[in-house]
Protein backbone atom coordinates (compact mmCIF):
# COMPACT_ATOMS: atom_id res chain seq x y z
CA UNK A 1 -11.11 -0.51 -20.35
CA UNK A 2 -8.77 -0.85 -17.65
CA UNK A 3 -5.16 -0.71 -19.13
CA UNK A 4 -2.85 -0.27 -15.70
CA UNK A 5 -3.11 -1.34 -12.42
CA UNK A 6 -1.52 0.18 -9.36
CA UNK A 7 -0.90 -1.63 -6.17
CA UNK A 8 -0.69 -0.09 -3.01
CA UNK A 9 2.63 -2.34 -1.04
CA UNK A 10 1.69 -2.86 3.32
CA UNK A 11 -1.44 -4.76 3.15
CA UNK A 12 -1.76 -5.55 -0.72
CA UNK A 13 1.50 -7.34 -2.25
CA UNK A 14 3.08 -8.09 1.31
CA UNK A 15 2.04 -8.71 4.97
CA UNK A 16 3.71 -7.01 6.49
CA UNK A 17 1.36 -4.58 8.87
CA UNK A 18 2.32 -6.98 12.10
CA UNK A 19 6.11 -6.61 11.25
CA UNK A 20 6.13 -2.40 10.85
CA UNK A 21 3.62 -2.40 14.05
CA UNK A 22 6.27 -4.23 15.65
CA UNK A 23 9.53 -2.64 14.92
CA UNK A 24 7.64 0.56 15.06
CA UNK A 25 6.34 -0.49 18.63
CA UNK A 26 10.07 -1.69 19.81
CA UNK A 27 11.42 2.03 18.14
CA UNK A 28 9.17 4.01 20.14
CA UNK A 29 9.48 2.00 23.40
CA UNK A 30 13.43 2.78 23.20
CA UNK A 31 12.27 6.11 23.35
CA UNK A 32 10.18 5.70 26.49
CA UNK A 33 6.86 5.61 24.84
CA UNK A 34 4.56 2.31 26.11
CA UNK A 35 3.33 2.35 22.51
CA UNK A 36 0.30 -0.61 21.24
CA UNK A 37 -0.88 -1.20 17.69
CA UNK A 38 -4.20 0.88 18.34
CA UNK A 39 -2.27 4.20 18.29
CA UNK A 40 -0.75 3.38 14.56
CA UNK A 41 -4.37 2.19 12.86
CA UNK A 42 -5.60 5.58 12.38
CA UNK A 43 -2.62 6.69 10.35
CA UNK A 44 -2.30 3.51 8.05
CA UNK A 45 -2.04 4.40 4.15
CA UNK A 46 -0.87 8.07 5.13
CA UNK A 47 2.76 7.70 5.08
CA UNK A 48 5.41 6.67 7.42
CA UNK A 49 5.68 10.69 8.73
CA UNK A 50 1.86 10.26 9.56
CA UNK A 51 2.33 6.72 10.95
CA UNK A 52 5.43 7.12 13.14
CA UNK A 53 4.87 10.41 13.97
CA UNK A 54 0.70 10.19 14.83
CA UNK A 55 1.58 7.43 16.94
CA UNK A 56 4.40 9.40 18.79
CA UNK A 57 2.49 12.46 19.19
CA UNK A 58 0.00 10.31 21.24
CA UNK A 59 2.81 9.66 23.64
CA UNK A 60 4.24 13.42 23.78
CA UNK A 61 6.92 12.63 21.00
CA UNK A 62 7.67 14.65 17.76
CA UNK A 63 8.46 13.09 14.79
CA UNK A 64 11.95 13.18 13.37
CA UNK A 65 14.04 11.41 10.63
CA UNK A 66 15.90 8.80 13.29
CA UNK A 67 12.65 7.24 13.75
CA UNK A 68 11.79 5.96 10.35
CA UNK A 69 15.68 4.82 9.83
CA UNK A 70 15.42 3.32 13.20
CA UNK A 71 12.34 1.26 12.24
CA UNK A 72 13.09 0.29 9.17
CA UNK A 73 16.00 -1.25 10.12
CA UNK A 74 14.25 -3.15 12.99
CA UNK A 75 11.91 -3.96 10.09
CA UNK A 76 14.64 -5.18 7.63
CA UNK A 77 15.70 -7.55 10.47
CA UNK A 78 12.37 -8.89 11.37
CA UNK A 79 11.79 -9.21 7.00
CA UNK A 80 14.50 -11.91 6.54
CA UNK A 81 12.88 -13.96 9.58
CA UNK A 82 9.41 -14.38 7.38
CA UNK A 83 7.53 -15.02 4.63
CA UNK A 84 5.66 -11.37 4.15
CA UNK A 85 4.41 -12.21 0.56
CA UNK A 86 0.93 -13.42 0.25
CA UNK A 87 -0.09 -16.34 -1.37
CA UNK A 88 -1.10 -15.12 -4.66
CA UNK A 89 1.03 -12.25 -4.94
CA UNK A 90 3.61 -13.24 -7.42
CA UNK A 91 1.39 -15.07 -9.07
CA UNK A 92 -0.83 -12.02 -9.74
CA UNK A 93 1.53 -9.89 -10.56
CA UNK A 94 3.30 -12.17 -13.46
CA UNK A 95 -0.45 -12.66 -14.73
CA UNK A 96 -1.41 -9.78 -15.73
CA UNK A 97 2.04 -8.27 -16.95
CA UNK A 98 1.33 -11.53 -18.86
CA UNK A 99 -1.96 -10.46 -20.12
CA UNK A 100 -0.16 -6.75 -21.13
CA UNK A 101 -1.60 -4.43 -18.38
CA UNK A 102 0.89 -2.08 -17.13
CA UNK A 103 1.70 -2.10 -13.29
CA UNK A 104 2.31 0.40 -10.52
CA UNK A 105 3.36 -0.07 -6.71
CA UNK A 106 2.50 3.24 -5.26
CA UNK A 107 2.89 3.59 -1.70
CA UNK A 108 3.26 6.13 1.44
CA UNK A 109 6.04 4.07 2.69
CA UNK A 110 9.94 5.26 2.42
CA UNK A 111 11.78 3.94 -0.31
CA UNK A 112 14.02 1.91 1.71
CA UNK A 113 10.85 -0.19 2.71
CA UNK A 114 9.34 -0.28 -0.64
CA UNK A 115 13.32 -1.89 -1.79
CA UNK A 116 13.21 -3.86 1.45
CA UNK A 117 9.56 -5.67 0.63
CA UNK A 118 10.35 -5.89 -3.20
CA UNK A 119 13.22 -7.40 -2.78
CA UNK A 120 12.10 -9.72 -0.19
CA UNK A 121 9.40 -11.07 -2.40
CA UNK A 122 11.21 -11.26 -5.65
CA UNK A 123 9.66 -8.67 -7.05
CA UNK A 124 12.29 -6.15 -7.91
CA UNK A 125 12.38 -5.15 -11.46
CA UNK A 126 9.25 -5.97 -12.52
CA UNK A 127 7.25 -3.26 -12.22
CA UNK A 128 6.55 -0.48 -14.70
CA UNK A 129 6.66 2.52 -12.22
CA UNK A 130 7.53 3.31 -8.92
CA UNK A 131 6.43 5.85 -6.78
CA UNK A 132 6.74 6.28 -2.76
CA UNK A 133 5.61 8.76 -0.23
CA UNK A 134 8.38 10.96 -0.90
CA UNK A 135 8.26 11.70 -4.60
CA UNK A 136 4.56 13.68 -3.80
CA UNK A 137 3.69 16.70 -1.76
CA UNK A 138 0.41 15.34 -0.10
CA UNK A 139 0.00 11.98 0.63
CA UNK A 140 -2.98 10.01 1.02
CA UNK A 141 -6.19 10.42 1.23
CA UNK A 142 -5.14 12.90 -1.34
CA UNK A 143 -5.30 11.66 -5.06
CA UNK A 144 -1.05 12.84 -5.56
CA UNK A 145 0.41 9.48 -5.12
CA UNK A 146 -2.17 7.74 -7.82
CA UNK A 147 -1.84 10.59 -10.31
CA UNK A 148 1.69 10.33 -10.11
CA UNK A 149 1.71 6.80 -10.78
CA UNK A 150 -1.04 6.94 -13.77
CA UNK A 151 1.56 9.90 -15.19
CA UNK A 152 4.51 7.75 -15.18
CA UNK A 153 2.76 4.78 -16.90
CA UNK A 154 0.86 6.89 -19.62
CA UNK A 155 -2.24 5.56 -18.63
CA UNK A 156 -5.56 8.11 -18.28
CA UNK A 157 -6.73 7.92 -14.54
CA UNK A 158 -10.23 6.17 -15.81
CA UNK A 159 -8.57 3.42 -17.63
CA UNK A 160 -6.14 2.59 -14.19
CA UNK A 161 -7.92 0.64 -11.51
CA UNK A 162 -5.99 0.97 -7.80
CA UNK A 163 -5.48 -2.08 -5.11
CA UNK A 164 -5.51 -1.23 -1.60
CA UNK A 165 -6.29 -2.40 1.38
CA UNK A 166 -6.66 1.17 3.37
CA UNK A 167 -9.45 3.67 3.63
CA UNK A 168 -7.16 6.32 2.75
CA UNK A 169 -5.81 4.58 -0.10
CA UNK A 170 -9.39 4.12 -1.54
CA UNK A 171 -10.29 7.53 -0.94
CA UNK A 172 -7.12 8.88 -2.96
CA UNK A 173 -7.83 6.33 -5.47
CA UNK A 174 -11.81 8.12 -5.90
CA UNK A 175 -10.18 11.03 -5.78
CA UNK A 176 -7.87 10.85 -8.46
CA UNK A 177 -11.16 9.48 -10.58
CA UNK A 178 -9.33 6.26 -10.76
CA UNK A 179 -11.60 2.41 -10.53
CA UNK A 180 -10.78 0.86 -6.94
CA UNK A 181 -10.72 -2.38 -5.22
CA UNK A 182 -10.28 -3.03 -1.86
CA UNK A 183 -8.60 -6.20 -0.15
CA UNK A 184 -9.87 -7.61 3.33
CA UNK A 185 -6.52 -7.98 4.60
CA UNK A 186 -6.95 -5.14 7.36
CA UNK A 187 -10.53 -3.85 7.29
CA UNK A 188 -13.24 -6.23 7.21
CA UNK A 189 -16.18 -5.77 4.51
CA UNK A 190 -18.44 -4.04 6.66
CA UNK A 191 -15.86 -1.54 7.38
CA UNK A 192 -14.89 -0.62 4.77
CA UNK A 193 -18.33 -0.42 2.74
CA UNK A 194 -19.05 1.93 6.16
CA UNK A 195 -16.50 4.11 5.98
CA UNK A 196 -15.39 4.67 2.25
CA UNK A 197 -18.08 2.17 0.13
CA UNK A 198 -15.31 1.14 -2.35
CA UNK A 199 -16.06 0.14 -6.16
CA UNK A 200 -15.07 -3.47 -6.16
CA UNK A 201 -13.96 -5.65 -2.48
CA UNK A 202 -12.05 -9.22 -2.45
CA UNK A 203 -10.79 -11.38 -0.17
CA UNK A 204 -7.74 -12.86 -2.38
CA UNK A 205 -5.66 -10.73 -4.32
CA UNK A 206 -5.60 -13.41 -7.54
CA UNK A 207 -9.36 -12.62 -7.94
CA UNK A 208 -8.86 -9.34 -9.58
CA UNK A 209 -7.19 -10.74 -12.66
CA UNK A 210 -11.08 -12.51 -13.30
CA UNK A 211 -12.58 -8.97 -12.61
CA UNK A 212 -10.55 -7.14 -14.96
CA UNK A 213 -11.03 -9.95 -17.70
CA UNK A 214 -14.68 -9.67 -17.24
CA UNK A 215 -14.69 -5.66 -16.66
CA UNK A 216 -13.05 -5.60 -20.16
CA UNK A 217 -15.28 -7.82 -22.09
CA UNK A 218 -17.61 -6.03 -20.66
CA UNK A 219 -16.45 -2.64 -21.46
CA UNK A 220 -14.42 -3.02 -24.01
């Protein structure tokens, strides 16, 4: 049975990739760096740290705290300008906290994003648990962040299936022994069977409240 599920944010309940690759871009550049999105993709799902800092150490730059307070409020700015929830989100999430499942955002970002795209979406309150990037030791690809999550929601790790949209999220979600599905919101199908061959794969967030229905029939 699955009994919880836990949501990875960037990607998953919000789009908001373009957005952090931007104010992340214009952050970077004010620091001299001629930054591009291709030097933040390998880093996505590992944590701002990983993200900022990856990217700046391509450009001679060392991480340090003024750049992730810096972006995110570049980010904050560019949030109130758009729409960053997806279609389906809220309509997902209300469904199955309808149909009793227990619910999870887990994510490497900085609590002040997590706030900032909760509260942008109308989402604030609602879930179960909360856990960000800085309430673990290692982030992902390690299993910490999903562990953490099942923990705080009582849930066994093979009764919790994880959404995300990153390799690195799936392969913390496999290995924290945890079910996993996979959104096509930044890797395309191919990829990601390629590189980390997750359990499940959609294209619209709504269509795992079907797969769980029919998982539990099925399993129950």
């Amino acid at each position: 049975m699955i009994k919880a599920v836990l949501f990875d944010m960037d990607g998953v309940l919000v789009d908001s990739e373009e957005l952090t690759y931007e104010a992340a871009i214009e952050m970077l550049r004010e620091r001299g760096a001629d930054a591009c999105k291709e030097d933040f993709i390998p880093f996505i799902g590992a944590g701002d740290i990983a993200y900022l800092g990856g990217a700046a150490g391509r450009h001679g730059l060392s991480y340090d705290k003024s750049m992730s307070v810096v972006t995110y409020q570049k980010y904050e700015k560019l949030v109130a300008e758009h729409d960053i929830a997806y279609e389906n989100t809220v309509k997902t999430v209300l469904k199955l906290k309808e149909n009793g499942l227990k619910l999870a955002v887990c994510t490497s970002s900085d609590l002040v994003k997590m706030n900032i795209n909760l509260r942008a979406i109308g989402l604030n309150g609602v879930f179960d648990a909360l856990v960000n990037g800085r309430d673990i030791e290692n982030n992902k690809p390690a299993p910490d962040i999903y562990l953490k999550g099942a923990g705080l929601l009582g849930v066994p790790a093979d009764e919790c299936l994880v959404v995300e949209d990153a390799k690195n999220g799936i392969l913390a979600a496999k290995a924290a022994g945890m079910h996993n599905i996979a959104l096509t919101t930044t890797f395309s199908r191919e990829e990601l069977i390629d590189s980390v061959d997750p359990e499940f794969i959609c294209n619209d967030l709504y269509d795992i409240v079907n797969l769980i229905c029919q998982y539990n029939t099925k399993h129950g």
